[in-house]
C-alpha atoms as a PDB file:
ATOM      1  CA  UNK A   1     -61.416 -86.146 -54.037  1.00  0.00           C
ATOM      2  CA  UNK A   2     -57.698 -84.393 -54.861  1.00  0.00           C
ATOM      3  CA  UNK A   3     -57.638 -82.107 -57.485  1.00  0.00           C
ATOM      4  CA  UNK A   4     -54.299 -82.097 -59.419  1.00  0.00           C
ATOM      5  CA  UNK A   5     -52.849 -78.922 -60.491  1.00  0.00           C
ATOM      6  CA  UNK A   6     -50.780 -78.978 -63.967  1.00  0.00           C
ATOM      7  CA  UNK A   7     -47.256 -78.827 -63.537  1.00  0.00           C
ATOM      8  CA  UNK A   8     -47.039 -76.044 -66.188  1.00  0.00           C
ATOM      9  CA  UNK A   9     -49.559 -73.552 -64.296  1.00  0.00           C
ATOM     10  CA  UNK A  10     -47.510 -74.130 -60.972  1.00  0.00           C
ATOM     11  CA  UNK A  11     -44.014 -73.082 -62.726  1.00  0.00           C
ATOM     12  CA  UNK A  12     -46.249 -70.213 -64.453  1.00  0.00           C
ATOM     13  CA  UNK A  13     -47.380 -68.907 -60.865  1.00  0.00           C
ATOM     14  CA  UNK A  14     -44.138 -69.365 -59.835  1.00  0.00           C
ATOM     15  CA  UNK A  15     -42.546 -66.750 -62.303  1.00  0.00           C
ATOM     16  CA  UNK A  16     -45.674 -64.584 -62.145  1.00  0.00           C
ATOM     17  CA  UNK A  17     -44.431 -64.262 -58.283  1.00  0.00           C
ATOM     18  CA  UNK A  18     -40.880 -63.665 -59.025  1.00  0.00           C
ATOM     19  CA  UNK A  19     -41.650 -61.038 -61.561  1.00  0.00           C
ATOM     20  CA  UNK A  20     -43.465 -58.984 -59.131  1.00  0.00           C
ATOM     21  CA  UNK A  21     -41.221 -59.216 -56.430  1.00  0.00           C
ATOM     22  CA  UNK A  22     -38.777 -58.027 -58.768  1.00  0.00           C
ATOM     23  CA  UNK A  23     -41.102 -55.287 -59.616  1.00  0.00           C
ATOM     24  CA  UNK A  24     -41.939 -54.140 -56.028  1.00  0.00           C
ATOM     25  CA  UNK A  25     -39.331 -51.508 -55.405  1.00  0.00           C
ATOM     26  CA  UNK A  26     -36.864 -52.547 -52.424  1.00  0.00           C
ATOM     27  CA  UNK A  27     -36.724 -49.947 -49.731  1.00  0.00           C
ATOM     28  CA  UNK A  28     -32.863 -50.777 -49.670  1.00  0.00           C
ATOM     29  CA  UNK A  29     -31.253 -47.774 -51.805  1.00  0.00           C
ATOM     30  CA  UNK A  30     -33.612 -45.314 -49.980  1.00  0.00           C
ATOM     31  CA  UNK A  31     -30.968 -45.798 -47.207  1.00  0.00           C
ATOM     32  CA  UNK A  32     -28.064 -44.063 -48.868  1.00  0.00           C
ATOM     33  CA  UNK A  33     -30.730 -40.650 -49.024  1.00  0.00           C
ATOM     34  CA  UNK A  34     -30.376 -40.582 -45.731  1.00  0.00           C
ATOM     35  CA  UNK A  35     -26.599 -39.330 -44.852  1.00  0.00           C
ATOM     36  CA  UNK A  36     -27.440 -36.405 -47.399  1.00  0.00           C
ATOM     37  CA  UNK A  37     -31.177 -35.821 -45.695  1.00  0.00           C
ATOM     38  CA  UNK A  38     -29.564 -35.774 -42.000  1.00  0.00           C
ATOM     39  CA  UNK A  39     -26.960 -32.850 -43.276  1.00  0.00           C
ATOM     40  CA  UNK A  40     -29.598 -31.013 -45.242  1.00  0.00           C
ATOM     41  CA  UNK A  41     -32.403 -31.418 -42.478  1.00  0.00           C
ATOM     42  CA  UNK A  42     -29.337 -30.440 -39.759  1.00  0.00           C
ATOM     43  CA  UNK A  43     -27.864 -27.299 -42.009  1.00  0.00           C
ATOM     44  CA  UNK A  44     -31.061 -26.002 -43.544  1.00  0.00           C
ATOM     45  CA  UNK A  45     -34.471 -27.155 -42.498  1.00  0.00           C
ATOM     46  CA  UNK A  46     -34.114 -26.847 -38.075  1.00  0.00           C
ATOM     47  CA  UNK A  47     -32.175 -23.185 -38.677  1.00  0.00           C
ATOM     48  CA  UNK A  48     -35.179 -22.156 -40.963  1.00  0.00           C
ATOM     49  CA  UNK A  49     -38.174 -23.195 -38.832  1.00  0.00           C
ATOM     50  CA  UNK A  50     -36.019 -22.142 -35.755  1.00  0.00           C
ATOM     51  CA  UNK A  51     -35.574 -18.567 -37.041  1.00  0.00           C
ATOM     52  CA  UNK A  52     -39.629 -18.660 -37.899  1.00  0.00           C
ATOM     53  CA  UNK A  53     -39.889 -19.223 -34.090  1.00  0.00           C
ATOM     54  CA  UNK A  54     -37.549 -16.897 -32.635  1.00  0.00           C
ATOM     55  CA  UNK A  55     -39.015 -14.559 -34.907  1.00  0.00           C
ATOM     56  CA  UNK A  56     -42.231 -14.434 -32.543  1.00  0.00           C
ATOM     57  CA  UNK A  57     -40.392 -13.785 -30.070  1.00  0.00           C
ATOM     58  CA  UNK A  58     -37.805 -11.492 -27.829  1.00  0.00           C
ATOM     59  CA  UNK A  59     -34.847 -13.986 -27.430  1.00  0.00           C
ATOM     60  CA  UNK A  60     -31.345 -13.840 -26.222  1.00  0.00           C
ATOM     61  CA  UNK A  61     -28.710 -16.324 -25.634  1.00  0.00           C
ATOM     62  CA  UNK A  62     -29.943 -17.582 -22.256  1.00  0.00           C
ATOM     63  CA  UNK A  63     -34.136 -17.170 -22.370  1.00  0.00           C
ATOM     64  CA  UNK A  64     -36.623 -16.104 -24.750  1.00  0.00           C
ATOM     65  CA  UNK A  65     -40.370 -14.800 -24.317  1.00  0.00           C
ATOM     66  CA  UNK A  66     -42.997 -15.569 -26.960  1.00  0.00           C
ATOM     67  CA  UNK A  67     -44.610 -11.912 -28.157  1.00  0.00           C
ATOM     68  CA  UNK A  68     -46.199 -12.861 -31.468  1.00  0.00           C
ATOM     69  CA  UNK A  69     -46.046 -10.597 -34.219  1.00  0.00           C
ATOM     70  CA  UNK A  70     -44.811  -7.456 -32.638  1.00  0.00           C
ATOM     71  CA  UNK A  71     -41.138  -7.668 -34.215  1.00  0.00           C
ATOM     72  CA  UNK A  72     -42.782  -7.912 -37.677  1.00  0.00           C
ATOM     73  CA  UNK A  73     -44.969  -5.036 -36.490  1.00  0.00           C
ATOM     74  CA  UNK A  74     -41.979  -3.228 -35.338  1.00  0.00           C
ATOM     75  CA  UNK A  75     -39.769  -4.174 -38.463  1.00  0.00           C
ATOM     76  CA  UNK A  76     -42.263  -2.685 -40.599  1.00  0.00           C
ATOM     77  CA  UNK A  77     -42.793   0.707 -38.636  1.00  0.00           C
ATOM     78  CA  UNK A  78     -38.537   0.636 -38.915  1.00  0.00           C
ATOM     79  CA  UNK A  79     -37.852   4.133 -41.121  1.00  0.00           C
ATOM     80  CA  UNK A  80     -35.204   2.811 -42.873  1.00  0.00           C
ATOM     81  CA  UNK A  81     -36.879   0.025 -44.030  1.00  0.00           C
ATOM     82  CA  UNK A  82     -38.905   0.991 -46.849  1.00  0.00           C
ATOM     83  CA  UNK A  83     -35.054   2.640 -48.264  1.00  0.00           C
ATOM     84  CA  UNK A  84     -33.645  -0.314 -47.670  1.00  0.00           C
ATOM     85  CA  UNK A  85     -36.366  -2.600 -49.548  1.00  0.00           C
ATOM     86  CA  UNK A  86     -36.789   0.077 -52.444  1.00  0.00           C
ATOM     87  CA  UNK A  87     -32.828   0.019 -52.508  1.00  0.00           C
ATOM     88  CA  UNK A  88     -32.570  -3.653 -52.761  1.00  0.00           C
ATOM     89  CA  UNK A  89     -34.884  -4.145 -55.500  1.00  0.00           C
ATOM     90  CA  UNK A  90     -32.930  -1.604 -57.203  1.00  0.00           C
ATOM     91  CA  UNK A  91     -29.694  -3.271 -56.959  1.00  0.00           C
ATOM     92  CA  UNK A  92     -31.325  -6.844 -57.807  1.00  0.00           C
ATOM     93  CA  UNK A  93     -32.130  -5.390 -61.034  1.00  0.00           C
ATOM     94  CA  UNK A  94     -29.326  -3.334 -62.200  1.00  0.00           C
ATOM     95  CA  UNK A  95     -26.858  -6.248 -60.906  1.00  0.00           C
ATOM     96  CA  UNK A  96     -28.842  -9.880 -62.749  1.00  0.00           C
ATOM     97  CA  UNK A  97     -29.797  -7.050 -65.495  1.00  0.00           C
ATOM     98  CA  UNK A  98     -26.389  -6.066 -66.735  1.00  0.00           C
ATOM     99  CA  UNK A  99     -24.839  -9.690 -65.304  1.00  0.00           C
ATOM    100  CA  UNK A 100     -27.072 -10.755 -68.204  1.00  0.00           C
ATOM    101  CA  UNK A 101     -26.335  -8.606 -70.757  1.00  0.00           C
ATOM    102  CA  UNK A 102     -22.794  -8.232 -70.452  1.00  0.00           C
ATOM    103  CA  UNK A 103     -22.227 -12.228 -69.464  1.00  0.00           C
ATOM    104  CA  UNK A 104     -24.227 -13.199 -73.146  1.00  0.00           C
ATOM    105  CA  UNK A 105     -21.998 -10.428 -75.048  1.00  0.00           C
ATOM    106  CA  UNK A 106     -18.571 -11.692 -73.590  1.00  0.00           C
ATOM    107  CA  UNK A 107     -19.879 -15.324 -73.623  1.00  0.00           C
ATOM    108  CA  UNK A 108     -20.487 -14.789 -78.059  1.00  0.00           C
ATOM    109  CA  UNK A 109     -17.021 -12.899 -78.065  1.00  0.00           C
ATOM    110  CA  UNK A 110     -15.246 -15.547 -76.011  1.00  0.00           C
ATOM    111  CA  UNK A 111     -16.855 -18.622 -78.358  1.00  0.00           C
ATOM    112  CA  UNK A 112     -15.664 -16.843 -81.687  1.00  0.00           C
ATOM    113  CA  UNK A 113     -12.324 -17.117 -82.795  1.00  0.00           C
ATOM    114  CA  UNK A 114     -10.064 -15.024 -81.545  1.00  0.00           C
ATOM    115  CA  UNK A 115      -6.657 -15.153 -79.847  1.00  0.00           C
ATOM    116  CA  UNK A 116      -5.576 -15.921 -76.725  1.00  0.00           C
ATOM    117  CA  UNK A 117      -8.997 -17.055 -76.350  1.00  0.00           C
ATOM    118  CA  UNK A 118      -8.305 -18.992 -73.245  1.00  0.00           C
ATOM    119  CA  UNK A 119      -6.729 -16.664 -71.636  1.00  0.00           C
ATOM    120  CA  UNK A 120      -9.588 -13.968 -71.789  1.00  0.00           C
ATOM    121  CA  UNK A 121     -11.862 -16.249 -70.379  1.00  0.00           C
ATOM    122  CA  UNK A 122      -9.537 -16.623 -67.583  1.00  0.00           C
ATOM    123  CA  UNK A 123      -9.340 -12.789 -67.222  1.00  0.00           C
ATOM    124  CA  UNK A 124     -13.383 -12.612 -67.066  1.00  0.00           C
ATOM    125  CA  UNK A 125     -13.617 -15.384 -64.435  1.00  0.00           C
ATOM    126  CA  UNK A 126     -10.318 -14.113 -61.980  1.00  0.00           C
ATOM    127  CA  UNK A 127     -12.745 -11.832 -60.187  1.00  0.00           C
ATOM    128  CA  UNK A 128     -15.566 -14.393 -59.146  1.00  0.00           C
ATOM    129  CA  UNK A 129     -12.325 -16.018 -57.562  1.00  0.00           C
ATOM    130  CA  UNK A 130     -11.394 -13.042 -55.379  1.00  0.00           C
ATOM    131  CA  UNK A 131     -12.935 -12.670 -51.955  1.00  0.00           C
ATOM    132  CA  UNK A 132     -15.868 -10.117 -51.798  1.00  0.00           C
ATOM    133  CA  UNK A 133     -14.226  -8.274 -48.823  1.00  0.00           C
ATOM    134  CA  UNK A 134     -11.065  -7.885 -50.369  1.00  0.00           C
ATOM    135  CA  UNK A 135     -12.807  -6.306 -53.875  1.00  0.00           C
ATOM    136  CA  UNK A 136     -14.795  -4.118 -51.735  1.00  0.00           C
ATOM    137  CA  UNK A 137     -12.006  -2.834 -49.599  1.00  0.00           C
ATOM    138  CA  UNK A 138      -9.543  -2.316 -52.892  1.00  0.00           C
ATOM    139  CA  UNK A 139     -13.002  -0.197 -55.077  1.00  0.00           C
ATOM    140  CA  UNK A 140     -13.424   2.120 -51.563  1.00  0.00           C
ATOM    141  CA  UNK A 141      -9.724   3.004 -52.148  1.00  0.00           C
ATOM    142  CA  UNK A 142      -9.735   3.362 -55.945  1.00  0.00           C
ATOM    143  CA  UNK A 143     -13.032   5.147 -56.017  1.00  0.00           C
ATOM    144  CA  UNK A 144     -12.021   7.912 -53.253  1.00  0.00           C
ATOM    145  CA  UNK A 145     -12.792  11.235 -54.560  1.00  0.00           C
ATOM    146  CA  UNK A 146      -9.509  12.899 -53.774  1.00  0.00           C
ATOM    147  CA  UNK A 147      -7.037  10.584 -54.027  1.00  0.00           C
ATOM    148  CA  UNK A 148      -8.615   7.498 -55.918  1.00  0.00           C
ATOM    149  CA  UNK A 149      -7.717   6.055 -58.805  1.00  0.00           C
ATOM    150  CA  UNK A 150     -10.647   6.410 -60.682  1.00  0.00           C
ATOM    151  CA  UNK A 151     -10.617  10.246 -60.345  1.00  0.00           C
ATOM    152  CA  UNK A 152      -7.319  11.116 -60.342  1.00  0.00           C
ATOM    153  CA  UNK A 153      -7.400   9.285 -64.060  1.00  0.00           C
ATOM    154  CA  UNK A 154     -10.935  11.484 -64.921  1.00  0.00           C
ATOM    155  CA  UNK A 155      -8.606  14.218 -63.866  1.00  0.00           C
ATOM    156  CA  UNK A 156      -6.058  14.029 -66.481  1.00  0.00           C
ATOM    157  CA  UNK A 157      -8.843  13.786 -69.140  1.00  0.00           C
ATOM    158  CA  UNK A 158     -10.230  17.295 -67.669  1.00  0.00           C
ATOM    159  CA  UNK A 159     -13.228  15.469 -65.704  1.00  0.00           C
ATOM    160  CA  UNK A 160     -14.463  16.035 -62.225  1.00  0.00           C
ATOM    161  CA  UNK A 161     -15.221  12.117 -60.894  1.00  0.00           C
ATOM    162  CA  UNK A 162     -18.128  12.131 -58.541  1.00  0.00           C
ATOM    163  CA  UNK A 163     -17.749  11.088 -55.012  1.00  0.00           C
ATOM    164  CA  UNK A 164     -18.157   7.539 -55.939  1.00  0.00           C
ATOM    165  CA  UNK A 165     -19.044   5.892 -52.224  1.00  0.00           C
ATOM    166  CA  UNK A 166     -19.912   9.712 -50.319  1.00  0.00           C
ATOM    167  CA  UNK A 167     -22.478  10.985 -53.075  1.00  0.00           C
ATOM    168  CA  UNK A 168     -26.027   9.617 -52.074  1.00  0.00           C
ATOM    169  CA  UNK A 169     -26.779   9.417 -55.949  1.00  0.00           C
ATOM    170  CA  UNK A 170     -23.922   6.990 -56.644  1.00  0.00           C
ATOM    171  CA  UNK A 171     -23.424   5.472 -53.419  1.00  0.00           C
ATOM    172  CA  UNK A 172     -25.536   2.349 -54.399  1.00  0.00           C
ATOM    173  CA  UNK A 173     -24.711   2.184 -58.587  1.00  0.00           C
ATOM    174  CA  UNK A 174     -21.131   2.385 -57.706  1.00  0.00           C
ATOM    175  CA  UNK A 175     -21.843  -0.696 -55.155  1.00  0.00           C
ATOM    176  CA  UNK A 176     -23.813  -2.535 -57.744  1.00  0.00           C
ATOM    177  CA  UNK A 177     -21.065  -1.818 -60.743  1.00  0.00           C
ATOM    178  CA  UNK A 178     -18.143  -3.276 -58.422  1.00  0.00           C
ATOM    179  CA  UNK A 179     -20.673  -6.296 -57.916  1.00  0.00           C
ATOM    180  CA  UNK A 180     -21.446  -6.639 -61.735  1.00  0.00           C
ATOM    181  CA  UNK A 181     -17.268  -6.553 -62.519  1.00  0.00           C
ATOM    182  CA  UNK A 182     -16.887  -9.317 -60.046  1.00  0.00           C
ATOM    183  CA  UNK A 183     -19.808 -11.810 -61.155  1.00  0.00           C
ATOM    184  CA  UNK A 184     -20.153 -11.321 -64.686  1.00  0.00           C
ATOM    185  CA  UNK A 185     -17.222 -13.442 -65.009  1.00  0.00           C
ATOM    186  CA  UNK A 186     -19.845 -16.524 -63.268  1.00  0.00           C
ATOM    187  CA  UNK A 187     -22.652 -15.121 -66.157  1.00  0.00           C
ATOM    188  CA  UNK A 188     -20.294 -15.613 -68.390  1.00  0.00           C
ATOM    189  CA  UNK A 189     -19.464 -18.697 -67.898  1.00  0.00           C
ATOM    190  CA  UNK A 190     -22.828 -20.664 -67.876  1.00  0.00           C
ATOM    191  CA  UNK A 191     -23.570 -18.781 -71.159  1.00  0.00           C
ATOM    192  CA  UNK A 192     -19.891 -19.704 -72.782  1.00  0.00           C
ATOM    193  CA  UNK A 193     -21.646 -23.422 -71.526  1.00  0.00           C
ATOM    194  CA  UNK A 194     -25.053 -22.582 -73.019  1.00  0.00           C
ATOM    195  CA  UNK A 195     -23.473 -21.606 -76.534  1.00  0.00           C
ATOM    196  CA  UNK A 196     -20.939 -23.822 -77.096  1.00  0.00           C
ATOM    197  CA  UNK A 197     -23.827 -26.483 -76.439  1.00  0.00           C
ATOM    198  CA  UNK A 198     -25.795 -25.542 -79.651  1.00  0.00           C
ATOM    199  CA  UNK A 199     -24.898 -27.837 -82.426  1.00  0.00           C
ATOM    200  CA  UNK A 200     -22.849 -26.490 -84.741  1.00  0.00           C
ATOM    201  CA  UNK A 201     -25.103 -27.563 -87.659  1.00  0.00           C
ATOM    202  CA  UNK A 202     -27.154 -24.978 -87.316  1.00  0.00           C
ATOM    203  CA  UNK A 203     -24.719 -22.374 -87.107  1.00  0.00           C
ATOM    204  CA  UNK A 204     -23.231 -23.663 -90.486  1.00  0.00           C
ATOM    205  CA  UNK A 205     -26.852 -24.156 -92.285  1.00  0.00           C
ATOM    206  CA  UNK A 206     -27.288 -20.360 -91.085  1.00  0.00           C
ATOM    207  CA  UNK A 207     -24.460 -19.732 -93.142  1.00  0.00           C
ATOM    208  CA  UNK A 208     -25.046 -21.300 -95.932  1.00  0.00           C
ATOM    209  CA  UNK A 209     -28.131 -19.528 -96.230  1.00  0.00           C
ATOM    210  CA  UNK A 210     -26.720 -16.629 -96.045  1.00  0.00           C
ATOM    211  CA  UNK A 211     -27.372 -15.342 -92.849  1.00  0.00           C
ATOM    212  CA  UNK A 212     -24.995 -12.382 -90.854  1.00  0.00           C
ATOM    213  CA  UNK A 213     -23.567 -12.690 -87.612  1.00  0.00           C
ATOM    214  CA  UNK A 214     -26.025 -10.538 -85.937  1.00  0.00           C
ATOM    215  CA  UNK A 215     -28.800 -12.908 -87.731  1.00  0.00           C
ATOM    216  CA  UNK A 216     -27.242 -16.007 -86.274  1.00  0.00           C
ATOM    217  CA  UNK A 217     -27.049 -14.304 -82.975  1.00  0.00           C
ATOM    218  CA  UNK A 218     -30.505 -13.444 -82.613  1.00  0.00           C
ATOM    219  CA  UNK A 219     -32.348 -16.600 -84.299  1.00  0.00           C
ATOM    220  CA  UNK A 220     -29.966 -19.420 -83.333  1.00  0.00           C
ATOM    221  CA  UNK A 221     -27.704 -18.057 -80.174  1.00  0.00           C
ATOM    222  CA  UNK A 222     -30.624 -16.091 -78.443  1.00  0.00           C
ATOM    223  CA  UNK A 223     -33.721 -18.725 -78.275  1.00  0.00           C
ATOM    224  CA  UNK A 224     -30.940 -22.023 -77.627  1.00  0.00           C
ATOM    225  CA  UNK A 225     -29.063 -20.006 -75.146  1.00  0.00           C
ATOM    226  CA  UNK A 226     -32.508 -19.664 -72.883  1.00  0.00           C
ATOM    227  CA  UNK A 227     -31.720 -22.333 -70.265  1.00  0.00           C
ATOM    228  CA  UNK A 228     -28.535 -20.237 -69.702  1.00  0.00           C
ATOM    229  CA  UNK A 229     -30.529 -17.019 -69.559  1.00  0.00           C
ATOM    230  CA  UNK A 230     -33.457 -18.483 -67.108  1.00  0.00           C
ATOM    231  CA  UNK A 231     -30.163 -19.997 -64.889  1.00  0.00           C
ATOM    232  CA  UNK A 232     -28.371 -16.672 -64.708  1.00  0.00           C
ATOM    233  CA  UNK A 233     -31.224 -14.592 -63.953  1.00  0.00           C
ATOM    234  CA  UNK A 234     -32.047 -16.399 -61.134  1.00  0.00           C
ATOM    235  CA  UNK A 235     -28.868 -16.871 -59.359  1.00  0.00           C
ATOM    236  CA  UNK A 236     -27.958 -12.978 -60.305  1.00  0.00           C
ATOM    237  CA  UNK A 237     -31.453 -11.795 -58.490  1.00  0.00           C
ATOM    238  CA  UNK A 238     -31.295 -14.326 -55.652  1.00  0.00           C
ATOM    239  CA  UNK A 239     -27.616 -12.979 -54.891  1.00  0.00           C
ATOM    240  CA  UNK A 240     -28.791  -9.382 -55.455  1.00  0.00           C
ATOM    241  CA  UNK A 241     -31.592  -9.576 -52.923  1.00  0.00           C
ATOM    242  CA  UNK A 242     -29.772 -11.121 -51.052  1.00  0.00           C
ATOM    243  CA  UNK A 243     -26.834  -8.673 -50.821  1.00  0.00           C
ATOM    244  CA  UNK A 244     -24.354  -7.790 -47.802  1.00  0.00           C
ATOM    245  CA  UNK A 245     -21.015  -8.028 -47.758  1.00  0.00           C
ATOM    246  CA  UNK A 246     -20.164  -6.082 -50.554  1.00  0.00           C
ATOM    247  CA  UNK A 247     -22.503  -3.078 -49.634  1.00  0.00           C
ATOM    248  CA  UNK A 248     -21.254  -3.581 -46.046  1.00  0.00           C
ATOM    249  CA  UNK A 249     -17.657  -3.485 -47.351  1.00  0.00           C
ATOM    250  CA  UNK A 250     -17.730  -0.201 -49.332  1.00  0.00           C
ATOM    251  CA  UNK A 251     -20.188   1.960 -47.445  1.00  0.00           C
ATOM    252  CA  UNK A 252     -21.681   0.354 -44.171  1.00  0.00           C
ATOM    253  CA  UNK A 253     -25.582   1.619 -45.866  1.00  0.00           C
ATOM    254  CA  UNK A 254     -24.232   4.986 -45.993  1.00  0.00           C
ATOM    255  CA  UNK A 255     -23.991   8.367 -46.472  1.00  0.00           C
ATOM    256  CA  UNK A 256     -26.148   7.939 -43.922  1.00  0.00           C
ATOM    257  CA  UNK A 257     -29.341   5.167 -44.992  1.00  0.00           C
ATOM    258  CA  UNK A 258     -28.759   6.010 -49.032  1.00  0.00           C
ATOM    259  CA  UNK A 259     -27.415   3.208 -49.680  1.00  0.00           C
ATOM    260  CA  UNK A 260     -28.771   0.569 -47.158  1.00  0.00           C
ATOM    261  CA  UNK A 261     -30.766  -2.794 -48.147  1.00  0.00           C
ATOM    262  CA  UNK A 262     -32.917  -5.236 -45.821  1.00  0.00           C
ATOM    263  CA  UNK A 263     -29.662  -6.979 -45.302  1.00  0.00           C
ATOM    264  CA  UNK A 264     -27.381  -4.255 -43.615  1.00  0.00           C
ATOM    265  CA  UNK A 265     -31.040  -2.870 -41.720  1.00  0.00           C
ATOM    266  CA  UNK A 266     -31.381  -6.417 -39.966  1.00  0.00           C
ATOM    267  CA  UNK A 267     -27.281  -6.390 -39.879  1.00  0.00           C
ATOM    268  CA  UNK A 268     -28.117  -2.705 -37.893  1.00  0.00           C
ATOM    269  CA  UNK A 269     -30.536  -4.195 -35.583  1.00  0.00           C
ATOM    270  CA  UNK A 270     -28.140  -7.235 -34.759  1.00  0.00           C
ATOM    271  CA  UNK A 271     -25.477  -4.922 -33.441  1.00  0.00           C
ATOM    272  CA  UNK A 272     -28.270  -2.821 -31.598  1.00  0.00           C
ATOM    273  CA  UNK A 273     -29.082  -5.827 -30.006  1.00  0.00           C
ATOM    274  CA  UNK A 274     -32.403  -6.771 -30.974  1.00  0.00           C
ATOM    275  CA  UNK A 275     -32.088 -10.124 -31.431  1.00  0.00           C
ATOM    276  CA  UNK A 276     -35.987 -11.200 -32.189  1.00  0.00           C
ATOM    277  CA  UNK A 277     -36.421  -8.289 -34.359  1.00  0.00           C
ATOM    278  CA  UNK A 278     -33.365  -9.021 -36.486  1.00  0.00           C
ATOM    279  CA  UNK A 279     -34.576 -12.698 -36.928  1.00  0.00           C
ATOM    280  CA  UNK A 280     -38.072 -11.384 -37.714  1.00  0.00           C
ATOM    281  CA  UNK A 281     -36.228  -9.554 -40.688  1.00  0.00           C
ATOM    282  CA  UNK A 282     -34.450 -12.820 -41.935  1.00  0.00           C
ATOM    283  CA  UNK A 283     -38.167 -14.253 -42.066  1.00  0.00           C
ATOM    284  CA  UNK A 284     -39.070 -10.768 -44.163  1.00  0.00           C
ATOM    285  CA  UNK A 285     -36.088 -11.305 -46.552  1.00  0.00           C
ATOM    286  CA  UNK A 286     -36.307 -15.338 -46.855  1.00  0.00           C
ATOM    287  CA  UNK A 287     -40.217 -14.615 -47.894  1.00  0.00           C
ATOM    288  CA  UNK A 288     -38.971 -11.639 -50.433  1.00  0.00           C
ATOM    289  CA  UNK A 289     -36.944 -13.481 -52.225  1.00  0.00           C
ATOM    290  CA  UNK A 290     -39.112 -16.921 -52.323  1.00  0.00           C
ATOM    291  CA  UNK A 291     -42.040 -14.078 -53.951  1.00  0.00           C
ATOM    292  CA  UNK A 292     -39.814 -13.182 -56.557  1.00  0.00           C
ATOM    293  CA  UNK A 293     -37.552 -15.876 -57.632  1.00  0.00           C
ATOM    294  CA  UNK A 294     -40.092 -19.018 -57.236  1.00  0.00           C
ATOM    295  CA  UNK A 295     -42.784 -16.845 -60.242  1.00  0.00           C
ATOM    296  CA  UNK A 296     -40.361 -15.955 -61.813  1.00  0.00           C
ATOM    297  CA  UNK A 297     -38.549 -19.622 -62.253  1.00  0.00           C
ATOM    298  CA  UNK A 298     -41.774 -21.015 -62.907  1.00  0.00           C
ATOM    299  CA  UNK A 299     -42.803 -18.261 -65.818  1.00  0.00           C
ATOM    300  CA  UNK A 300     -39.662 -18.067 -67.281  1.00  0.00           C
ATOM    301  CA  UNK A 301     -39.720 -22.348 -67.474  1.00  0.00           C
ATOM    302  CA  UNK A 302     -43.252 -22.367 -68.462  1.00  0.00           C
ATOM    303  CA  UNK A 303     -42.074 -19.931 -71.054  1.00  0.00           C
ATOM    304  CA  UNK A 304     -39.563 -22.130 -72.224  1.00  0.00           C
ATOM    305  CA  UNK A 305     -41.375 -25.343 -72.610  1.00  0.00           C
ATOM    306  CA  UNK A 306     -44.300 -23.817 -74.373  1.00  0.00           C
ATOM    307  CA  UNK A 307     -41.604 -22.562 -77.034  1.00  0.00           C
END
């Protein structure tokens, strides 16, 4: 005997069918992931598990013999590093501390209104333009103690100007104040982005309240300005740990290893020759950094969603 099924339940199966295949996600725009994961995979991820390899062992450009862990062992006995890692943590902090400061105060002065307000922000952002090399190379020349700038101007004022880049107690702050001229202008920026953000009712129902500039500032500009504060602490810290050039520009680590960080000391072992132990300190520095910045992303986020 044939059963008969009901025209109306076979068109209903029918759509019931369609709709899921239209649900079932096509594998199709996965493909265009893939140019960007070939460059990414190519650029970042085979250098970084390469170095993690060649850090176990004692390479050069033609063979390489697996030792383990006796570059890290011999990184860590290095002298100079514990100056250079106490050095760089130093510099991280001074440099994303003041980067913050200083960006959020020029950021509120460059939102008000005042004139040529364009062209100020244009002056604050000229020297994250400029080439590192060629800011570090023009600050060694203007802070030389005899015949610098920068002293020869104390002079006239009846001041004796330190030895900027020779005195081991300046050495590094005078590195890290050349850094925090040429990036605040970056700081500056994401905040003048952060501010200018904020709805403007608020500002005006602050007002009509009665509230003062300095009250506006610190219950409206401060708390809605946070995603700019969590984005330039992080970039200012990861670029201070990270630091090189500039330090390498101005003072080569010196007087003597005053003013090195774990950058220059692996830089150092490079030239030496050491080609393992070098890589082992990339590994030490890549690790440093991911401790610090990855907490501190996640509290300061956390932070921010809970408010």
């Amino acid at each position: 005997m044939t059963t008969t099924v009901p025209e109306h339940r076979t068109a209903t199966g029918e759509r019931a069918a369609a709709a899921r295949r239209r649900r079932s996600p096509s594998p199709y725009p996965y493909w265009f992931y893939l140019p960007a994961a070939l460059v990414y995979g190519t650029l970042f991820l085979v250098p970084t598990f390469a170095s993690f390899y060649f850090s176990l062992t004692r390479w050069t450009l033609f063979d390489h013999e697996f030792i383990g862990l006796e570059n890290f062992r011999q990184f860590f006995a290095e002298p100079a590093l514990v100056k250079g890692f106490t050095n760089t943590m130093i510099y991280a902090v001074v440099t994303s501390g003041l980067k913050v400061v200083l960006g959020l105060l020029l950021a509120v002065l460059l939102t008000s209104q005042i004139t040529a307000r364009g062209y100020l922000r244009s002056v604050v952002f000229f020297p994250v333009l400029v080439s590192t090399i060629g800011v570090g190379i023009t600050f060694t020349v203007l802070m030389n103690p005899e015949h610098g700038l920068i002293n020869t101007t104390l002079a006239t004022f009846g001041i004796d100007g330190p030895g900027w880049l020779t005195d081991p107690q300046w050495a590094l702050l005078s590195v890290a104040f050349v850094d925090v001229w040429k990036g605040v202008g970056l700081a500056t920026l994401i905040y003048i982005a952060g501010i200018v953000s904020i709805p403007q009712e608020y500002f005006e129902a602050a007002s009509v309240d009665g509230a003062s500039a300095f009250g506006r500032f610190r219950h409206i500009v401060l708390p809605l300005a946070r995603p700019a504060t969590v984005t330039v602490v992080i970039l200012s810290l990861i670029g201070g740990l990270r630091s090189f050039d500039l330090i390498w520009a101005m003072t080569r680590g010196g007087p003597g290893f005053t003013s090195d960080v774990i950058a220059s000391v692996i830089y150092k072992q490079y030239q030496a020759g050491f080609y393992g132990l070098s890589t082992a300190g990339n590994v030490v520095l890549f690790v440093v950094v991911t401790a610090v910045v990855v907490p501190l992303f996640w509290f300061l986020n956390r932070r921010e969603v809970q408010q």
